[in-house]
N, C-alpha and C. Protein backbone atom coordinates (compact mmCIF):
# COMPACT_ATOMS: atom_id res chain seq x y z
N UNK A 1 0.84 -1.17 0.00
CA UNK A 1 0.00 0.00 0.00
C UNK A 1 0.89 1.24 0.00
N UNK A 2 0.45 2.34 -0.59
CA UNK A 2 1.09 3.69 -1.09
C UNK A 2 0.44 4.48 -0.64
N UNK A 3 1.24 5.85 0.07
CA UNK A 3 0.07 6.77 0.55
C UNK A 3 0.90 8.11 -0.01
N UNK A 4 0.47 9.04 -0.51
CA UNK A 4 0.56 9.67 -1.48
C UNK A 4 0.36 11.12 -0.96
N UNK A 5 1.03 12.14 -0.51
CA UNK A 5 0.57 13.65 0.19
C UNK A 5 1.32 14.39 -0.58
N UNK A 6 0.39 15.56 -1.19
CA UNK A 6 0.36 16.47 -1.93
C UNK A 6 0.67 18.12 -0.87
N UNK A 7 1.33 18.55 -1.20
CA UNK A 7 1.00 20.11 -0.53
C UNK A 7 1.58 21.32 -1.18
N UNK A 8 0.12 22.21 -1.68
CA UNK A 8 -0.44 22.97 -2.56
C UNK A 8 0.44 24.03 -1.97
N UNK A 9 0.68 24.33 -0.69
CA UNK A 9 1.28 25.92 -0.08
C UNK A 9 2.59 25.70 0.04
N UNK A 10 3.67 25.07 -0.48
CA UNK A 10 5.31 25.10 -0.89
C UNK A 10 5.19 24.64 -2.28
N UNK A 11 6.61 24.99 -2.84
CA UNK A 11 7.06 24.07 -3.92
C UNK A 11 7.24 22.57 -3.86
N UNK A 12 7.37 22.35 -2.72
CA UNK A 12 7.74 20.90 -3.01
C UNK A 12 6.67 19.62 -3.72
N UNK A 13 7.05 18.83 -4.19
CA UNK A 13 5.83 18.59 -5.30
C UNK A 13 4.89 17.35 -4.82
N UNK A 14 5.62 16.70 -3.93
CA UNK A 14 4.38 15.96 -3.24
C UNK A 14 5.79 14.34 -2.93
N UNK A 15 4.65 13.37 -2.31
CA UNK A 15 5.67 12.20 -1.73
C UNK A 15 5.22 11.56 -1.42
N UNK A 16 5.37 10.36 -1.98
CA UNK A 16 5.03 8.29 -1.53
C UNK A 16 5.44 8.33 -0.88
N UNK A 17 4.47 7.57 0.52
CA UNK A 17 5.15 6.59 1.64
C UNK A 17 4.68 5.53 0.85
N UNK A 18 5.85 4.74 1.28
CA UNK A 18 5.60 3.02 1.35
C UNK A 18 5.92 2.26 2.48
N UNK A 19 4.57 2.20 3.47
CA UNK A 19 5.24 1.79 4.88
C UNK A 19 5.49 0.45 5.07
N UNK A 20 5.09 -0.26 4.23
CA UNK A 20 5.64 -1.99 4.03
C UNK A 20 7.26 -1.58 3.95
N UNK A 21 7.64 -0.90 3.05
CA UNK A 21 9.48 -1.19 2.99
C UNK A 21 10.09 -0.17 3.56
N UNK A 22 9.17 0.80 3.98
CA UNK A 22 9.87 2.12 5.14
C UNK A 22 10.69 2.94 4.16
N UNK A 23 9.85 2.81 2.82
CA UNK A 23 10.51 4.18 2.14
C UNK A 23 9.87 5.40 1.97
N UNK A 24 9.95 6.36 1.56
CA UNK A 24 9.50 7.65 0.72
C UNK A 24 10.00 8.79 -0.61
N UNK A 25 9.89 8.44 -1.03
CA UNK A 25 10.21 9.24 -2.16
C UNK A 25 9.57 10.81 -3.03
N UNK A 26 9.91 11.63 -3.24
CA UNK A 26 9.14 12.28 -3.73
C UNK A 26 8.70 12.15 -5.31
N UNK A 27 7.45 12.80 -5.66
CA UNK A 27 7.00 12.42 -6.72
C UNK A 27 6.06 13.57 -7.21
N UNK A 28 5.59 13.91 -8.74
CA UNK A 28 5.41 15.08 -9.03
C UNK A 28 3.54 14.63 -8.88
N UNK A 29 3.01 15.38 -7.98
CA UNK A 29 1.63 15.06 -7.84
C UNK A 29 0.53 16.07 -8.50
N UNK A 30 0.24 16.20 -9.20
CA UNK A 30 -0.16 17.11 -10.88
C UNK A 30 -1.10 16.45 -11.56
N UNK A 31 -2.19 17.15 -12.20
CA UNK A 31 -2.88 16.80 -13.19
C UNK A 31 -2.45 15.77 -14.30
N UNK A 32 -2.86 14.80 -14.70
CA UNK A 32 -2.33 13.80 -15.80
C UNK A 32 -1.42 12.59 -15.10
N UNK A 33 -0.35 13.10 -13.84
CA UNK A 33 0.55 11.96 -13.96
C UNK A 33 0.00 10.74 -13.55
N UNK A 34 0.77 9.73 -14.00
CA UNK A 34 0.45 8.20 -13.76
C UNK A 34 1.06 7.59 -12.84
N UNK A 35 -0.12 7.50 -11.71
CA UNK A 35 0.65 7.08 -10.38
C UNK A 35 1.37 5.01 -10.34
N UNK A 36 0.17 4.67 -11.09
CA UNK A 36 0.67 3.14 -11.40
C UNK A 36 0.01 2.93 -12.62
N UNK A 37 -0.18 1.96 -13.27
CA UNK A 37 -0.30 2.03 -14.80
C UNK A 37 -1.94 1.67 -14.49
N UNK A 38 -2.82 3.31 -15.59
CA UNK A 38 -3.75 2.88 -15.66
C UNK A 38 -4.63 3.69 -14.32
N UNK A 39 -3.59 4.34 -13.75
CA UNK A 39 -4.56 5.57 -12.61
C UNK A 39 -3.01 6.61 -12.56
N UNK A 40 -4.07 7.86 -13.16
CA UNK A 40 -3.17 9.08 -12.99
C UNK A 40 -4.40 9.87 -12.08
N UNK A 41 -3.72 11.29 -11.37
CA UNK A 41 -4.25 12.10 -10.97
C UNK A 41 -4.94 13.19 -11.65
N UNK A 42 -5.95 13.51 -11.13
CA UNK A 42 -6.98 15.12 -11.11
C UNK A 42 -7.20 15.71 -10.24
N UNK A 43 -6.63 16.56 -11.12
CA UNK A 43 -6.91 18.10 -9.95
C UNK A 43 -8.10 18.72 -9.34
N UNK A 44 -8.75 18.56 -7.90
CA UNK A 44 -10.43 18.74 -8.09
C UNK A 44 -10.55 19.64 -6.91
N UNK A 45 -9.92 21.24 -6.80
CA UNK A 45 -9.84 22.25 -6.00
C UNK A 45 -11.26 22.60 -5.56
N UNK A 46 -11.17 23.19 -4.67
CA UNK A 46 -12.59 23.82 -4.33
C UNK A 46 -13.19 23.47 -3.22
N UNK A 47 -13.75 22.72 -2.95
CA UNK A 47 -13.41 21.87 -1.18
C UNK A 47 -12.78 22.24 -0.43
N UNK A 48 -11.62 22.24 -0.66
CA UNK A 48 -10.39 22.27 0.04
C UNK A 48 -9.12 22.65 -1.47
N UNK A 49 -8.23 23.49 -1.11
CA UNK A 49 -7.24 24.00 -2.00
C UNK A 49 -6.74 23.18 -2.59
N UNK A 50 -6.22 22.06 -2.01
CA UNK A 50 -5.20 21.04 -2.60
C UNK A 50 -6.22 19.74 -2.95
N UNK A 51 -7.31 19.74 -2.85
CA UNK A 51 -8.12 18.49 -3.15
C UNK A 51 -7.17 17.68 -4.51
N UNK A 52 -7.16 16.44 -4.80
CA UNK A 52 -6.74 15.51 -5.74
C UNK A 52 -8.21 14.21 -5.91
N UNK A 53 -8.13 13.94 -6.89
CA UNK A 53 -8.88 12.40 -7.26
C UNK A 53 -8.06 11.39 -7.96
N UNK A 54 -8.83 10.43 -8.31
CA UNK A 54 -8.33 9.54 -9.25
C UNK A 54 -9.08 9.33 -10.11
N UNK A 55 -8.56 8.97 -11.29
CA UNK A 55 -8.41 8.41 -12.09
C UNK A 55 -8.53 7.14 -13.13
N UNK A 56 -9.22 6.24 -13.02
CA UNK A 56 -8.96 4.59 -13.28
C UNK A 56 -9.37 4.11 -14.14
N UNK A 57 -8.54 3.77 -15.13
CA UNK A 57 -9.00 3.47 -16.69
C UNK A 57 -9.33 2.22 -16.37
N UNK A 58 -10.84 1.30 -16.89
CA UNK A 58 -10.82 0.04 -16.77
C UNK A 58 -11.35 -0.32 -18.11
N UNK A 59 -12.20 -2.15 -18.16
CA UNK A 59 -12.26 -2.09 -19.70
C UNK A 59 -13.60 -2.09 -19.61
N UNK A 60 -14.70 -1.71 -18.49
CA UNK A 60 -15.83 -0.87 -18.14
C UNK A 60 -15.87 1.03 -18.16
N UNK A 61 -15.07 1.29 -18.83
CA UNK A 61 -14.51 3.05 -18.69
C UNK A 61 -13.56 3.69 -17.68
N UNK A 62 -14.42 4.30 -17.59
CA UNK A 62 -13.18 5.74 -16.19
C UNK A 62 -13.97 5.54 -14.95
N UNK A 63 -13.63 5.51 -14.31
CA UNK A 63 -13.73 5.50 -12.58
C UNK A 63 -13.02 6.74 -12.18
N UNK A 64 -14.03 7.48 -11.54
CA UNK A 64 -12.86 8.97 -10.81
C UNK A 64 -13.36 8.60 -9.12
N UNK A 65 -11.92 8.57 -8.77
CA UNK A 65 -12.25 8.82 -6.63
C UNK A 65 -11.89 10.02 -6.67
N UNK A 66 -13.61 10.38 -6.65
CA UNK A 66 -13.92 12.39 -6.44
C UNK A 66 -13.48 12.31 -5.32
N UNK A 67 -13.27 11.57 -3.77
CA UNK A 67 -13.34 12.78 -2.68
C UNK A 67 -14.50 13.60 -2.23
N UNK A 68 -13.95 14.26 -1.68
CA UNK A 68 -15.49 15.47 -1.56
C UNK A 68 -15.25 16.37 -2.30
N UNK A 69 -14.78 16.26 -3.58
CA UNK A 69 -15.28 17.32 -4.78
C UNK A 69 -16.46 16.87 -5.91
N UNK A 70 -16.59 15.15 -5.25
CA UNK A 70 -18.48 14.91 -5.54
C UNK A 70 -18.63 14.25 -4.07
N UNK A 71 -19.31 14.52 -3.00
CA UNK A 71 -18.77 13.99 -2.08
C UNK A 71 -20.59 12.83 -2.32
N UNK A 72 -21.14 12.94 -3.02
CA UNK A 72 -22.49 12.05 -2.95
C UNK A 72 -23.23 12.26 -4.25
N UNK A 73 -23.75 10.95 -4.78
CA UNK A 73 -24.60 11.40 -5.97
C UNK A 73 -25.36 12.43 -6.14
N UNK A 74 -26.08 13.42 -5.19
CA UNK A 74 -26.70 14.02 -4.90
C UNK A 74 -26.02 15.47 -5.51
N UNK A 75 -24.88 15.43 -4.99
CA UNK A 75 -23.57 16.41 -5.90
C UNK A 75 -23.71 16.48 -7.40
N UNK A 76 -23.80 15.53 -7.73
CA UNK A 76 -24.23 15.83 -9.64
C UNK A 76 -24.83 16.44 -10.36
N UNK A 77 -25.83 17.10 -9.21
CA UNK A 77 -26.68 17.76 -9.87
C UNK A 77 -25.85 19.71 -9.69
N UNK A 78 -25.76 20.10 -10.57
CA UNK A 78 -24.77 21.41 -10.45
C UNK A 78 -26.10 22.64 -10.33
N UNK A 79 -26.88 22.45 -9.90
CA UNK A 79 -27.74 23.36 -9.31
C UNK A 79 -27.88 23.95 -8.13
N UNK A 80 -27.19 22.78 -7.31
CA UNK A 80 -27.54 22.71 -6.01
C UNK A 80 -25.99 22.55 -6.18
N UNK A 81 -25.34 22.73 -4.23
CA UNK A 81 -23.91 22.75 -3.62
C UNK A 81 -24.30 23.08 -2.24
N UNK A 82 -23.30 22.32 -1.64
CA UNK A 82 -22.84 22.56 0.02
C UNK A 82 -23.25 24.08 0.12
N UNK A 83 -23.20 24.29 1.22
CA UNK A 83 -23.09 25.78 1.89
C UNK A 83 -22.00 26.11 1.55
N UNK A 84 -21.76 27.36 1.12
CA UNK A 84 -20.44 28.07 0.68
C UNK A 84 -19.46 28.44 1.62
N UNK A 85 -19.39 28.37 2.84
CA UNK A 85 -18.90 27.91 4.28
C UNK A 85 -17.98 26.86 4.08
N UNK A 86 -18.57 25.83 3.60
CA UNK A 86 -18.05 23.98 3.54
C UNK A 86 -16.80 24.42 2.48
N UNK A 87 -16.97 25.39 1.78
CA UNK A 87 -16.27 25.37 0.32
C UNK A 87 -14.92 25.90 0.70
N UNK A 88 -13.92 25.78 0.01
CA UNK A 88 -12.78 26.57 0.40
C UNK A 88 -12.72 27.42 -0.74
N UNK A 89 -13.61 27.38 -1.96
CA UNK A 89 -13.87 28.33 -2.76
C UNK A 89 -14.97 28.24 -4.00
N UNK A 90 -16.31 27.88 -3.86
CA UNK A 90 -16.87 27.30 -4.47
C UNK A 90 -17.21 28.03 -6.28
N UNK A 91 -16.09 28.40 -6.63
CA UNK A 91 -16.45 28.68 -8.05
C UNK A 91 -15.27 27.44 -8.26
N UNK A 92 -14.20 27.30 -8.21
CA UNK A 92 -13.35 26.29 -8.44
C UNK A 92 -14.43 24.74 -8.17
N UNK A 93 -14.99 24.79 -6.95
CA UNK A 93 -15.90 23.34 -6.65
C UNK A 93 -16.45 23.00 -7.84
N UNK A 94 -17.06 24.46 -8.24
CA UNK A 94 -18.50 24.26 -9.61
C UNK A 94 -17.42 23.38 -10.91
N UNK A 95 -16.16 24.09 -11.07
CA UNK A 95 -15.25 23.53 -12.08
C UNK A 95 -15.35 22.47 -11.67
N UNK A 96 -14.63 21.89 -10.50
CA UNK A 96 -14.05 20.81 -10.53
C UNK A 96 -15.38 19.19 -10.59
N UNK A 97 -16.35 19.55 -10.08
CA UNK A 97 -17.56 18.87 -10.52
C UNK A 97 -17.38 19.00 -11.80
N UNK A 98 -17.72 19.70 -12.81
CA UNK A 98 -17.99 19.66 -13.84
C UNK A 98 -16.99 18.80 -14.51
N UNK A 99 -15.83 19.35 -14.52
CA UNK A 99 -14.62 18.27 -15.05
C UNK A 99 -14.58 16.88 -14.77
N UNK A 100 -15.28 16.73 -13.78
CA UNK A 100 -15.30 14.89 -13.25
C UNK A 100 -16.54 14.68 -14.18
N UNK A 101 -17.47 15.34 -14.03
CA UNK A 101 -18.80 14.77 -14.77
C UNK A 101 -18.75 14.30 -16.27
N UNK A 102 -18.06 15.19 -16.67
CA UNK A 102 -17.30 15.29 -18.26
C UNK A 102 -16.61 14.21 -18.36
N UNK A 103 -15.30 13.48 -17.53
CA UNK A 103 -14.95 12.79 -17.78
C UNK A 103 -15.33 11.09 -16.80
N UNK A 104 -16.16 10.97 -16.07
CA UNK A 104 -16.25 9.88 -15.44
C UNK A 104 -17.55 9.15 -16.20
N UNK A 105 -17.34 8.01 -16.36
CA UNK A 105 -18.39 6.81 -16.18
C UNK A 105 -18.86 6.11 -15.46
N UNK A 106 -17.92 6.08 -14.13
CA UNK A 106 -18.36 6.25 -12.62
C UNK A 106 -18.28 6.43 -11.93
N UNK A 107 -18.40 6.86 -10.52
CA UNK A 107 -17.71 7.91 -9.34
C UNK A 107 -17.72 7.28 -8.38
N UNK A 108 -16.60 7.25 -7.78
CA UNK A 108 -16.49 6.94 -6.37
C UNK A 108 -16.58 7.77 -5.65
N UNK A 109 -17.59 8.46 -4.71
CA UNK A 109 -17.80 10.17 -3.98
C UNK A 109 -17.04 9.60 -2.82
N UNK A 110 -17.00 10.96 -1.88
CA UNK A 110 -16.36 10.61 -0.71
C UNK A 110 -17.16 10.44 0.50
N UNK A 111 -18.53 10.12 0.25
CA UNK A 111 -19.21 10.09 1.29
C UNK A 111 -20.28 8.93 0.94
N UNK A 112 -20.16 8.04 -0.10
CA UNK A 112 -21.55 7.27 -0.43
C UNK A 112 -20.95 6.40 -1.35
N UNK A 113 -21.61 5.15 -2.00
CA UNK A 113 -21.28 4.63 -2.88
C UNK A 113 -20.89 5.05 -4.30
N UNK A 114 -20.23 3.68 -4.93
CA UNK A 114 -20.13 4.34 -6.26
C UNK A 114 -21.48 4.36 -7.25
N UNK A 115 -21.37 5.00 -7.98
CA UNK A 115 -22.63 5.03 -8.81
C UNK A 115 -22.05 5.54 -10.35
N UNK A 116 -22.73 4.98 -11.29
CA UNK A 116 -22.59 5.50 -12.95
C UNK A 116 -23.31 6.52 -12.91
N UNK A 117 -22.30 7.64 -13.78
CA UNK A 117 -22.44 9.13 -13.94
C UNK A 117 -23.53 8.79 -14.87
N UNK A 118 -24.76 9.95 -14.68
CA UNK A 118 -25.56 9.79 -15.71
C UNK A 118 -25.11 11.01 -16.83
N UNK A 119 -24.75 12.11 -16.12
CA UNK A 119 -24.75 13.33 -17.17
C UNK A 119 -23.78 13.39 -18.42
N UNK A 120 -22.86 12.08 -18.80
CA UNK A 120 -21.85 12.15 -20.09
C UNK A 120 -23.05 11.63 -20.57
């Protein structure tokens, strides 16, 4: 298992633990890269500054782990949103929903099951 921390407020670009072999390494944690073959990262701000998802190409489509930048099916609908309180900036949230919706076939939210995106 790999655990993966990103942080948005330095340069430094982010870093694998691997606590099975007690290593860490750093690693560039960014839009597009490919963390293992077949899941790269997305960028899904708005929540929280540094929010990240995944990615997961299968031979059923794309799988994205929104996080709480869809945190429940209920999120899909871009009419409705959290209290702007919850948001750490909710015009970025509105993006970053939208960009998952665009590209997922199914979502893993961060608060509920997965479910197939209806809106592609």
């Amino acid at each position: 298992m790999h655990f993966y921390c990103k942080f948005n407020i330095s340069p430094y670009p982010g870093q694998c633990h691997n606590p099975k072999e007690g290593t860490l390494e750093r690693i560039e944690l960014k839009e597009g890269v490919e963390i293992i073959p077949f899941v790269s990262i997305i960028e899904t701000p708005g929540h929280s500054p540094d929010m990240l998802g995944l990615v997961i190409e299968t031979d059923k489509g794309k799988i994205v782990i929104s996080g709480d930048a869809i945190s429940s099916e209920s999120q899909t609908n871009l009419s409705t949103r959290p209290a702007d309180i919850l948001l750490f900036n909710p015009d970025l949230y509105d993006i970053s929903r939208k960009k998952i919706l665009k590209l997922a076939d199914y979502i893993i939210p961060g608060h509920d099951k997965m479910f197939k995106n209806k809106s592609n």
